[in-house]
N, C-alpha and C. Protein backbone atom coordinates (compact mmCIF):
# COMPACT_ATOMS: atom_id res chain seq x y z
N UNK A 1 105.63 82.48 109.02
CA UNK A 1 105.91 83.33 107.90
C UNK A 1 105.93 82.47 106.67
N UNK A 2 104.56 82.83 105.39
CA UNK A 2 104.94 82.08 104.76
C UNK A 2 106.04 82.20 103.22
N UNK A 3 106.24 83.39 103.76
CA UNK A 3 107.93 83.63 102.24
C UNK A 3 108.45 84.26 102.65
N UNK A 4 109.84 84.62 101.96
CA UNK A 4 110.61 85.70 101.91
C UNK A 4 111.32 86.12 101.04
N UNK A 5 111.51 87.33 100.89
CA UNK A 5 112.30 87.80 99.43
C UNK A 5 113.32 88.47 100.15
N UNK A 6 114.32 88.25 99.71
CA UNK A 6 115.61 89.17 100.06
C UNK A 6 115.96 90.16 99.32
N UNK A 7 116.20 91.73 100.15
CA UNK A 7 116.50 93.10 99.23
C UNK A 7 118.40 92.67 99.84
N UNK A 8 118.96 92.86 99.05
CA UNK A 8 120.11 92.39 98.95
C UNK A 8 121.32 94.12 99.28
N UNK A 9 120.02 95.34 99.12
CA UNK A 9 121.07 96.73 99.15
C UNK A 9 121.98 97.07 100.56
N UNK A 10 121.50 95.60 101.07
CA UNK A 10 122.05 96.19 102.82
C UNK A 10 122.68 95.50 102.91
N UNK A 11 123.66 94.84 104.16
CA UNK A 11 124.55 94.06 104.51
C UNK A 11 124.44 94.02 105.66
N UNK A 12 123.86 92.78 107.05
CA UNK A 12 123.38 91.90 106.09
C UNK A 12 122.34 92.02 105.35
N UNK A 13 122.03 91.41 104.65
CA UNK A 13 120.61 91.07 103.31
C UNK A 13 119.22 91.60 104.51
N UNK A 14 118.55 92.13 103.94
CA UNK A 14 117.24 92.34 104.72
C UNK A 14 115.54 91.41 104.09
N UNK A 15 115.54 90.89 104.92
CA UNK A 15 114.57 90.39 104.46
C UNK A 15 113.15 90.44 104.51
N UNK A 16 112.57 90.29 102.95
CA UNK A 16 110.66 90.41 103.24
C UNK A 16 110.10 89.62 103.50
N UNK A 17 109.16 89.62 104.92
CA UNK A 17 108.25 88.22 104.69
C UNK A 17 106.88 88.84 105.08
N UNK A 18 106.06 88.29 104.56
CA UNK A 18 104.49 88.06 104.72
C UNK A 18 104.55 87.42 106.71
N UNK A 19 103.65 88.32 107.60
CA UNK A 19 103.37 87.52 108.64
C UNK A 19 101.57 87.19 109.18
N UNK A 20 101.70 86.10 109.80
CA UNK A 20 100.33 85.82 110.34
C UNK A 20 99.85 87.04 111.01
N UNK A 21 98.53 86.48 111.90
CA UNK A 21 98.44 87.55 113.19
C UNK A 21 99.12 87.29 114.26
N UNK A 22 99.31 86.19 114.41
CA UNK A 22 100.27 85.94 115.61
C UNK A 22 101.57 86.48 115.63
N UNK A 23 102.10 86.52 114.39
CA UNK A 23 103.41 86.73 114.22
C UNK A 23 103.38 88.77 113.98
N UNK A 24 101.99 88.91 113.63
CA UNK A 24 102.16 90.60 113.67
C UNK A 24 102.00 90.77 115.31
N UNK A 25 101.40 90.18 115.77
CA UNK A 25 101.37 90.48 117.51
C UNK A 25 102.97 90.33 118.39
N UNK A 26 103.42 89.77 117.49
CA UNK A 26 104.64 89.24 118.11
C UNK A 26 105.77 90.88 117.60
N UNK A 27 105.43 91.26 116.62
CA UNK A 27 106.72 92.21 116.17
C UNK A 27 105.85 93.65 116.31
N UNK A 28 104.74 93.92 116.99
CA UNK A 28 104.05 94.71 117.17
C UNK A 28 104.86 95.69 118.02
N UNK A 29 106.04 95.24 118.79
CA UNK A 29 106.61 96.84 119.17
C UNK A 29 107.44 97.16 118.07
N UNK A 30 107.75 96.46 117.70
CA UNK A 30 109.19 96.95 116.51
C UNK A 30 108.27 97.64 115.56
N UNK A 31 107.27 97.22 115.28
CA UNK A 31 106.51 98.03 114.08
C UNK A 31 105.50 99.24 114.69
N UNK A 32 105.85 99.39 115.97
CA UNK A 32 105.19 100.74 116.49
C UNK A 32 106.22 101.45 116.39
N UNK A 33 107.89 101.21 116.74
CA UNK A 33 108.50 101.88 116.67
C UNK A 33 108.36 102.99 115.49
N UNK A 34 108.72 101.46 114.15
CA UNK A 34 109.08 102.09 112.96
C UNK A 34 107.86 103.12 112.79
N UNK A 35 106.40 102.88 113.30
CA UNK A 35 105.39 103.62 113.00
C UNK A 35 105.93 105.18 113.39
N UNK A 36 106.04 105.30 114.68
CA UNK A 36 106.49 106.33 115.45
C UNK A 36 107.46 107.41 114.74
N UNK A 37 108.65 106.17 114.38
CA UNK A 37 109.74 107.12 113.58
C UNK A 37 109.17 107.83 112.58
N UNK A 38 108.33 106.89 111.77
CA UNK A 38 107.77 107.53 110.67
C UNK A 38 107.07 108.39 110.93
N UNK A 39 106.24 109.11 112.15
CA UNK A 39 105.09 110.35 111.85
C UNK A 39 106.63 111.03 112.43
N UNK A 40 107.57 110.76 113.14
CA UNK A 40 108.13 111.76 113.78
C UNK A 40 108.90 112.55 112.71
N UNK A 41 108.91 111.84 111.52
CA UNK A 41 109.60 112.70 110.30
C UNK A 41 108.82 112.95 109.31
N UNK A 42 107.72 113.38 109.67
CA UNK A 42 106.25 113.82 109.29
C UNK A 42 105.92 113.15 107.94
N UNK A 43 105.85 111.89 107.92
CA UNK A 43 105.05 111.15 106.86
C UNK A 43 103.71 111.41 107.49
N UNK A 44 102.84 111.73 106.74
CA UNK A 44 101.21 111.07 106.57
C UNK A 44 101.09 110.11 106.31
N UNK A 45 100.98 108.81 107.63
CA UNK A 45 100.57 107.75 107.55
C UNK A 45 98.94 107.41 108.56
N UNK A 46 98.71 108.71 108.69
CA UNK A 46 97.09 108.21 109.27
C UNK A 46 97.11 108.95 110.39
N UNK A 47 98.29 109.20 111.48
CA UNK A 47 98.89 109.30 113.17
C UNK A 47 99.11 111.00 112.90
N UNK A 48 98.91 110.91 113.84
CA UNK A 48 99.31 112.89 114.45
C UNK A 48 100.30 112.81 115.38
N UNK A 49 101.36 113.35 115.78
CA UNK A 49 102.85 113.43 116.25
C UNK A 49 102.25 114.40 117.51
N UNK A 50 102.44 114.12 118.70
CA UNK A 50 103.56 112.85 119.33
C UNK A 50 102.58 111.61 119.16
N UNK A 51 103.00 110.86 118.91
CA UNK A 51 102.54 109.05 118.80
C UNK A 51 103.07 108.48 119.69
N UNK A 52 101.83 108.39 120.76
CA UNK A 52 102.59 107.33 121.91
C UNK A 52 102.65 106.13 121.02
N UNK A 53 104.28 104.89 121.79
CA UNK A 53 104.40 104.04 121.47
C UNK A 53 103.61 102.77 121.56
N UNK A 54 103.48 102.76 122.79
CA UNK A 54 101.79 102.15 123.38
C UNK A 54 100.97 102.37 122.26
N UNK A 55 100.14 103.23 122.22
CA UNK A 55 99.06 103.32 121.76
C UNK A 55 99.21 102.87 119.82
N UNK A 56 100.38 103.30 119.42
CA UNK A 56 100.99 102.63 117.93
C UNK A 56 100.96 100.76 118.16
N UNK A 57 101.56 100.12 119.08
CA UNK A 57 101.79 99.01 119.21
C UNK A 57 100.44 98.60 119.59
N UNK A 58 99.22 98.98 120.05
CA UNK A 58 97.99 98.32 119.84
C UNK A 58 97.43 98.44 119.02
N UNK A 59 97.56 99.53 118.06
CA UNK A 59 97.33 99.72 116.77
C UNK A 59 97.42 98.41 115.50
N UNK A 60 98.80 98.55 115.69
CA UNK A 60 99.51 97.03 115.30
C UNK A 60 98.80 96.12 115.19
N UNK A 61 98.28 95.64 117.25
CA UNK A 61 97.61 95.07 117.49
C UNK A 61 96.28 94.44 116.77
N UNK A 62 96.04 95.78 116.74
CA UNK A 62 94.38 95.65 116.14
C UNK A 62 94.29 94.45 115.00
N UNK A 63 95.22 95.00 114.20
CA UNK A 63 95.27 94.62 112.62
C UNK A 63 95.41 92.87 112.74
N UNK A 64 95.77 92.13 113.69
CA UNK A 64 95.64 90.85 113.45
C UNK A 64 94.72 90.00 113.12
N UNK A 65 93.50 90.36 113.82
CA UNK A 65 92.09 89.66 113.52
C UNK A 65 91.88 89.63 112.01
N UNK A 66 92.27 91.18 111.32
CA UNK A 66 92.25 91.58 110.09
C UNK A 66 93.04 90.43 109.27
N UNK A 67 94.50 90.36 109.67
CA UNK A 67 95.49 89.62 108.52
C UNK A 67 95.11 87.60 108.93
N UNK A 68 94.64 87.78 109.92
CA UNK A 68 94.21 86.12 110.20
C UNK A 68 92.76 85.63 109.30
N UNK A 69 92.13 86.59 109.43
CA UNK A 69 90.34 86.30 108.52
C UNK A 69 90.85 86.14 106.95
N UNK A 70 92.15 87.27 106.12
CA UNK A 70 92.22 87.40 104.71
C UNK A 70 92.04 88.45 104.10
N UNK A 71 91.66 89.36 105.39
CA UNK A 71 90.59 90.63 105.38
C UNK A 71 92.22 91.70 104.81
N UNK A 72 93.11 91.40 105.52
CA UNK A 72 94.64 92.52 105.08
C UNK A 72 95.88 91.21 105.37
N UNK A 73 96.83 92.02 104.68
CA UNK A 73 98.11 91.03 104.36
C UNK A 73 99.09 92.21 104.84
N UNK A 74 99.85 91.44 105.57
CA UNK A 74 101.26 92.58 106.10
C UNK A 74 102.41 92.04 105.61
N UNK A 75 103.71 92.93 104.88
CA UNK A 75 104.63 91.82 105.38
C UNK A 75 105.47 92.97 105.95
N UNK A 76 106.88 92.66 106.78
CA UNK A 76 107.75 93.50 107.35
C UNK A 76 109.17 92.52 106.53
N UNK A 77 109.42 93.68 106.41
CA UNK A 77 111.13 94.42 105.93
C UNK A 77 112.22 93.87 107.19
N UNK A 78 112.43 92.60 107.46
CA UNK A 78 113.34 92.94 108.77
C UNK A 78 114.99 92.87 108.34
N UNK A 79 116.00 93.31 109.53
CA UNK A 79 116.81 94.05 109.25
C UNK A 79 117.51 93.37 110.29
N UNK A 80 117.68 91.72 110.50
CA UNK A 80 118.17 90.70 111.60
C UNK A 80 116.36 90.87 112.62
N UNK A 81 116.40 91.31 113.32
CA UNK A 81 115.00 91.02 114.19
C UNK A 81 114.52 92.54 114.36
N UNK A 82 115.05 93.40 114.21
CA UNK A 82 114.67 95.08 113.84
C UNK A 82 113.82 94.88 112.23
N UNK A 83 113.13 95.72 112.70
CA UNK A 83 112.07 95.95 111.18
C UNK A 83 112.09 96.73 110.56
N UNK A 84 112.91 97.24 109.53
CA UNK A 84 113.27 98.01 108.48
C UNK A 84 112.12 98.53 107.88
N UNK A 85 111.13 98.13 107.63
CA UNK A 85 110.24 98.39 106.49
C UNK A 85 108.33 97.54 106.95
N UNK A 86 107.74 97.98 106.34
CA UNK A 86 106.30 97.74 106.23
C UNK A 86 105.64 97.98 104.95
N UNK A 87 105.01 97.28 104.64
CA UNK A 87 103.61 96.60 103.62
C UNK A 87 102.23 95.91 104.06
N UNK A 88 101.44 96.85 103.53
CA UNK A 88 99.82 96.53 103.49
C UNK A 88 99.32 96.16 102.30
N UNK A 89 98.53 95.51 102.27
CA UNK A 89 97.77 95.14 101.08
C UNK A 89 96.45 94.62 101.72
N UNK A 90 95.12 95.11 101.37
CA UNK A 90 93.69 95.12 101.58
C UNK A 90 92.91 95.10 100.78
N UNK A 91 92.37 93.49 99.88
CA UNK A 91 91.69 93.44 99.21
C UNK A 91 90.08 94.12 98.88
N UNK A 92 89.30 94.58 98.09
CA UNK A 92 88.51 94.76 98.61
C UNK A 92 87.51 94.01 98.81
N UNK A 93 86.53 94.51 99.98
CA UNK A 93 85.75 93.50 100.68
C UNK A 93 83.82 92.89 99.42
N UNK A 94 83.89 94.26 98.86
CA UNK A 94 82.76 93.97 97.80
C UNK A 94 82.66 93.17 96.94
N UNK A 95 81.63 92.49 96.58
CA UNK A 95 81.71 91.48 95.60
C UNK A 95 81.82 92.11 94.26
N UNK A 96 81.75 93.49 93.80
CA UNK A 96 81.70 94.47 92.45
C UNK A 96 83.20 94.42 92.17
N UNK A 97 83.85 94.97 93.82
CA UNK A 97 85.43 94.85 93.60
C UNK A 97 85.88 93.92 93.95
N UNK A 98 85.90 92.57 93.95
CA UNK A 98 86.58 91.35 94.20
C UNK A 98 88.17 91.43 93.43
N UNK A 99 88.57 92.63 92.52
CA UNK A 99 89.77 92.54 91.62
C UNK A 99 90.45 93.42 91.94
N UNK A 100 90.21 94.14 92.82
CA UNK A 100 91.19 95.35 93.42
C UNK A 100 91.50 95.35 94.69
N UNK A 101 92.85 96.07 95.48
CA UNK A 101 93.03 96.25 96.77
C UNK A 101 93.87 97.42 96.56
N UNK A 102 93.80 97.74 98.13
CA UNK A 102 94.64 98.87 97.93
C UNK A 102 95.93 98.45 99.12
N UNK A 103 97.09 99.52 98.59
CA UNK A 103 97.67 99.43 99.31
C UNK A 103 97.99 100.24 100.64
N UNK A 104 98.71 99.67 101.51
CA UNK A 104 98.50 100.70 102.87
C UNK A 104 100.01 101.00 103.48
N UNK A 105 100.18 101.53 104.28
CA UNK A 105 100.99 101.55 105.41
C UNK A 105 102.36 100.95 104.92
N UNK A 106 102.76 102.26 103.47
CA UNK A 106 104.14 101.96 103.31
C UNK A 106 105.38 102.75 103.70
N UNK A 107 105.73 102.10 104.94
CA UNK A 107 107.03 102.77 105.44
C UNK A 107 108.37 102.14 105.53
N UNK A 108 109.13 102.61 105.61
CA UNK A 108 110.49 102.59 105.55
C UNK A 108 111.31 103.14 106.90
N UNK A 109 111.98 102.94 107.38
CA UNK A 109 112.90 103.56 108.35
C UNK A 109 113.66 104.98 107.86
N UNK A 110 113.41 105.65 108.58
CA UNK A 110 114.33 107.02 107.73
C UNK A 110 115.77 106.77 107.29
N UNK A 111 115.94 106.02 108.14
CA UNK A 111 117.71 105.64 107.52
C UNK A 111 118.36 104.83 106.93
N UNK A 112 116.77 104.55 106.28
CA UNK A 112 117.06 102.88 104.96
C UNK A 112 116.29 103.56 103.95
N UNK A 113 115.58 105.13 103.66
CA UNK A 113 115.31 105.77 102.86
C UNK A 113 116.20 105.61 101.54
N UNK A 114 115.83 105.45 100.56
CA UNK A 114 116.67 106.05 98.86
C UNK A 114 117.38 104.86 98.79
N UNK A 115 117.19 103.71 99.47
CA UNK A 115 118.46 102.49 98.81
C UNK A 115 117.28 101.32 98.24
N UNK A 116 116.14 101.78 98.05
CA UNK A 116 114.97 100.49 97.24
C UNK A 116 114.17 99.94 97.86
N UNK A 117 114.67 99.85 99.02
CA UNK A 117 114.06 98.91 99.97
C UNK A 117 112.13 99.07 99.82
N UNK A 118 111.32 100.69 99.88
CA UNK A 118 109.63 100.84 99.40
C UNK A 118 110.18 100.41 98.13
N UNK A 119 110.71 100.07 97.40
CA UNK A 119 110.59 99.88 96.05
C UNK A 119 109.89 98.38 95.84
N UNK A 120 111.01 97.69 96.93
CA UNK A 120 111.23 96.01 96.91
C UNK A 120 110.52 95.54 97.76
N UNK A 121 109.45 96.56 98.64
CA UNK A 121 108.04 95.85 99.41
C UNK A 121 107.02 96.42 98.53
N UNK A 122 106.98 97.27 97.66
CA UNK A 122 106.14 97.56 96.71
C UNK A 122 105.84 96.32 95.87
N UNK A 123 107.03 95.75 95.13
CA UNK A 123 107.33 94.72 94.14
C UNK A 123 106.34 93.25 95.04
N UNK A 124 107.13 92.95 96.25
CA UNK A 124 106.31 92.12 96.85
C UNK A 124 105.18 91.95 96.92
N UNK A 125 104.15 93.13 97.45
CA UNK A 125 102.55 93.61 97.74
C UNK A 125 102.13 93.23 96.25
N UNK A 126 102.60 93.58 95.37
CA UNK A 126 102.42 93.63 93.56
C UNK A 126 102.26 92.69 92.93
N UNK A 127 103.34 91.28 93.56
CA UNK A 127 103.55 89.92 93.25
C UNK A 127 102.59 89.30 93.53
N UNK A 128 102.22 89.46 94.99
CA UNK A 128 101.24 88.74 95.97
C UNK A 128 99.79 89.06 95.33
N UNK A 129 99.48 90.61 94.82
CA UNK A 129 98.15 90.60 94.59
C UNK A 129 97.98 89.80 93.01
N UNK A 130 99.17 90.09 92.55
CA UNK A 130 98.73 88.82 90.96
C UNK A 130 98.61 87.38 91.02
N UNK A 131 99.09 87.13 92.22
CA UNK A 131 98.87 85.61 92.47
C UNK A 131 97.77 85.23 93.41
N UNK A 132 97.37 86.45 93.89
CA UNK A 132 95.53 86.19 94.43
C UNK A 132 94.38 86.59 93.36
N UNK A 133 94.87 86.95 92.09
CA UNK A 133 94.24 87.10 91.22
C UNK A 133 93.95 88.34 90.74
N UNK A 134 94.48 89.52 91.69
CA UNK A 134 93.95 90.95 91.37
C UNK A 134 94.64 91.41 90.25
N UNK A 135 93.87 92.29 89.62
CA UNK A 135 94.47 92.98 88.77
C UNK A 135 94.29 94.81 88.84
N UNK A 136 93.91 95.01 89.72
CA UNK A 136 94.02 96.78 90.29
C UNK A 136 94.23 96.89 91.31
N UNK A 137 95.39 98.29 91.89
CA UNK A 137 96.04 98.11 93.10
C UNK A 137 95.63 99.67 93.18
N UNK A 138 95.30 100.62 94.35
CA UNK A 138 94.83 101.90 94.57
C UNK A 138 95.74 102.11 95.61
N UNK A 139 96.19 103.30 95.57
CA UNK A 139 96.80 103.88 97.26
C UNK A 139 96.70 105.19 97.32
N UNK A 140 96.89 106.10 98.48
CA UNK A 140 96.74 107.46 98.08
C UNK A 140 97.88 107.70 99.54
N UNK A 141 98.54 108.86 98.85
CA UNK A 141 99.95 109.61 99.89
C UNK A 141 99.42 111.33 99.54
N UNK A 142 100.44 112.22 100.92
CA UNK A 142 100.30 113.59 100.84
C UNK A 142 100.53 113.62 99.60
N UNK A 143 100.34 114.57 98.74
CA UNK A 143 100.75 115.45 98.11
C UNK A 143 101.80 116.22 98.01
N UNK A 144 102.96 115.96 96.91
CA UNK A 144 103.83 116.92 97.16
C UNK A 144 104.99 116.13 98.08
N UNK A 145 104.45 115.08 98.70
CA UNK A 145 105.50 113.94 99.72
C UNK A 145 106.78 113.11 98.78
N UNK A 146 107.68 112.65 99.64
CA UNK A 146 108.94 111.87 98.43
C UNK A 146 107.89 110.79 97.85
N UNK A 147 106.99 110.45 99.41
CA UNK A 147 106.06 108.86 98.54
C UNK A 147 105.89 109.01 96.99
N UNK A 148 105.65 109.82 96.51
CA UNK A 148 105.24 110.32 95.28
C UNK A 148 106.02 109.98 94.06
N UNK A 149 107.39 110.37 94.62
CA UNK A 149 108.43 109.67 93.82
C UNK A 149 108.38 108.09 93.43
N UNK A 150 108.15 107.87 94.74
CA UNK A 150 108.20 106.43 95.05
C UNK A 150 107.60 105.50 94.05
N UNK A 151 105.94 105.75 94.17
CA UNK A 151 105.11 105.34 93.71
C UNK A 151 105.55 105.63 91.67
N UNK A 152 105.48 107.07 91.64
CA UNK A 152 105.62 107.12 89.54
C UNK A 152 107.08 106.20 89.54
N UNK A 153 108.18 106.36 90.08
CA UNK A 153 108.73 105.19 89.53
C UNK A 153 108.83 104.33 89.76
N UNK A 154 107.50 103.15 90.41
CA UNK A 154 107.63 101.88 90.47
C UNK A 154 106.47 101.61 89.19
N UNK A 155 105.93 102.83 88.91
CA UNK A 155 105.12 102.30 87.34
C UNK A 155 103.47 102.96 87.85
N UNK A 156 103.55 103.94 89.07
CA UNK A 156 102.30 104.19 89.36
C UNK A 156 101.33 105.13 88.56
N UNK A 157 100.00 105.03 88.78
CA UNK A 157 99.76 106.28 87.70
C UNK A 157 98.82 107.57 88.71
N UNK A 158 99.20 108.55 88.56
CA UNK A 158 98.30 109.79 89.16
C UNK A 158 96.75 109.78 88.85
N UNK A 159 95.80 109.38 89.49
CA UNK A 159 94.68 109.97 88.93
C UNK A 159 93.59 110.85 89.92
N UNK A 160 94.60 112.10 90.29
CA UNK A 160 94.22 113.03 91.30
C UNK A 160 94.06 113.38 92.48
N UNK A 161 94.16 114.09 92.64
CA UNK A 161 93.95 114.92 94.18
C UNK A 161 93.31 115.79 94.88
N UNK A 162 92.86 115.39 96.06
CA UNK A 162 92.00 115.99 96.85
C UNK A 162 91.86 116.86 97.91
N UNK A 163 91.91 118.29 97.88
CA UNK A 163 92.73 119.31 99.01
C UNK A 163 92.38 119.10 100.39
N UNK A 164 92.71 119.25 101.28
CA UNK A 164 92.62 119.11 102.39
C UNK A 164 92.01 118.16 103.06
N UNK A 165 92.69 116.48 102.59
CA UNK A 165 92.32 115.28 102.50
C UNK A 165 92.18 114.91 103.85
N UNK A 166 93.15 114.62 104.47
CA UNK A 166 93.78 114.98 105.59
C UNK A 166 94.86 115.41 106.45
N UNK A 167 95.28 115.16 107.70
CA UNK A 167 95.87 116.53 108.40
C UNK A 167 97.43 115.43 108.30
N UNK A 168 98.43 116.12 107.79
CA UNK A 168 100.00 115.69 108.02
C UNK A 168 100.39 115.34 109.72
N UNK A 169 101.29 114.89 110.11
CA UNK A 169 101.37 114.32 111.54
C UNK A 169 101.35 115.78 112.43
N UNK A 170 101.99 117.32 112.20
CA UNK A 170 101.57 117.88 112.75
C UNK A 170 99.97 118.76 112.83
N UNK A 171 98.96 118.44 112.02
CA UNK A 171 97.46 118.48 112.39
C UNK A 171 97.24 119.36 111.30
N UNK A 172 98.05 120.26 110.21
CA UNK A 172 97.57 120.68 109.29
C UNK A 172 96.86 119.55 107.91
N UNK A 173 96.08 120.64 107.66
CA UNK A 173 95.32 120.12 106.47
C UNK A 173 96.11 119.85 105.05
N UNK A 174 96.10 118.52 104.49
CA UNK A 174 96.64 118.81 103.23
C UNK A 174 96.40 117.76 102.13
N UNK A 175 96.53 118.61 101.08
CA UNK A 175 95.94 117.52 99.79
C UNK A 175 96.50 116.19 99.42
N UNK A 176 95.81 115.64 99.28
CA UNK A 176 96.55 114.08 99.15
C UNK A 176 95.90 113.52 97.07
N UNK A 177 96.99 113.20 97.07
CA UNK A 177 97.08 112.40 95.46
C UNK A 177 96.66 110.86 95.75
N UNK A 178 96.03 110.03 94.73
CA UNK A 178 95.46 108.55 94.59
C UNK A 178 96.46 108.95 93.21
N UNK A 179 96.47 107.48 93.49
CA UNK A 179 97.17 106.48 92.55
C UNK A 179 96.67 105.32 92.31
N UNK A 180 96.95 104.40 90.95
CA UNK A 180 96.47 103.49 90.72
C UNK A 180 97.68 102.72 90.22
N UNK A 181 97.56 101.08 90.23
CA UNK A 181 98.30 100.73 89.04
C UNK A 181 97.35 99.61 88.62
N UNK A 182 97.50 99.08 87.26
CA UNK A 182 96.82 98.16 86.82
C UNK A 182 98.00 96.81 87.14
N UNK A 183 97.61 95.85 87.47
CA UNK A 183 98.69 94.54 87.25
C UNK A 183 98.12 93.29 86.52
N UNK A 184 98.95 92.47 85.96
CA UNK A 184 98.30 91.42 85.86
C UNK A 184 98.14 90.37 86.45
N UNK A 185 97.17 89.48 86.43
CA UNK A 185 96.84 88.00 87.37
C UNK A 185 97.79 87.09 87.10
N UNK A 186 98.57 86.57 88.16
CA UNK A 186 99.30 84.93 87.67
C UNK A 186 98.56 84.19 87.26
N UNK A 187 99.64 83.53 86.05
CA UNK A 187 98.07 82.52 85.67
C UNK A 187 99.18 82.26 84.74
């Protein structure tokens, strides 16, 4: 793991770190869990409910080849060796967009909801892409979801939505909002 930032709203302190692939292979059940919890309280995060745990934890899986090449960056939220929280960040792969990524797979535990914690893996993902040089960050959530909140007050901006984007964890259809933010490059 190569950092960590401490969200300080919990007791003990919960901490963010950036992990390898090895180290996402390693916390790959804890982050199927949190996956799980999350469609089971119907976030649109990609999964349709019931979410075997298995099949979430190879999911996980998958993504290592990804965060080992440069190709995606994870970090987890942990909470002592329980994983509170998740962050994606996925540069893009084109040489046109070499200055943008988007972000992915931001969850939270339902019962660490409303105390900052997406705020303070938002801030992280945000830090990290100005010090790889990006300066545009894209994500897109349901429509109408708390994410929404989330996102306008960490400084996000709306630039529309698309009806029946895709299906919420129980299989209905529904519109999903993009977002953007502009950031600046460390330097």
């Amino acid at each position: 793991m190569t950092e960590a930032t401490h969200f300080a709203a919990s007791t003990p302190p919960i901490e963010i770190v950036s992990v390898s692939g090895p180290e996402l292979i390693t916390y790959a059940d804890e982050l199927a869990a949190l996956l799980v919890e999350t469609v089971d309280s119907g976030a649109s995060v990609g999964f349709l409910a019931p979410l075997d745990r298995g099949a979430a934890a190879d999911w996980w899986r998958g993504r290592a080849a990804a965060v080992d090449a440069g190709d995606q960056r994870v970090w987890i939220a942990r909470d002592g060796e329980r994983v509170a929280g998740t962050i994606g960040l996925k540069p893009a792969p084109l040489p046109n967009a070499r200055h943008r990524a988007e972000i992915s797979k931001v969850m939270v535990r339902p019962s660490m909801r409303g105390q900052g914690l997406g705020r303070s893996l938002l801030a992280v993902a945000e830090r990290a892409a100005a010090e790889a040089g990006l300066t545009l960050l894209v994500l897109d959530t349901e429509t109408g979801s708390s994410a929404e909140r989330l996102y306008r007050a960490a400084g996000w901006t709306e630039c529309g939505s698309i009806p029946d984007y895709a299906c919420d964890p129980a299989g209905t259809l529904k519109p999903t909002t993009f977002y953007y933010k502009a950031i600046r490059a460390a330097g």
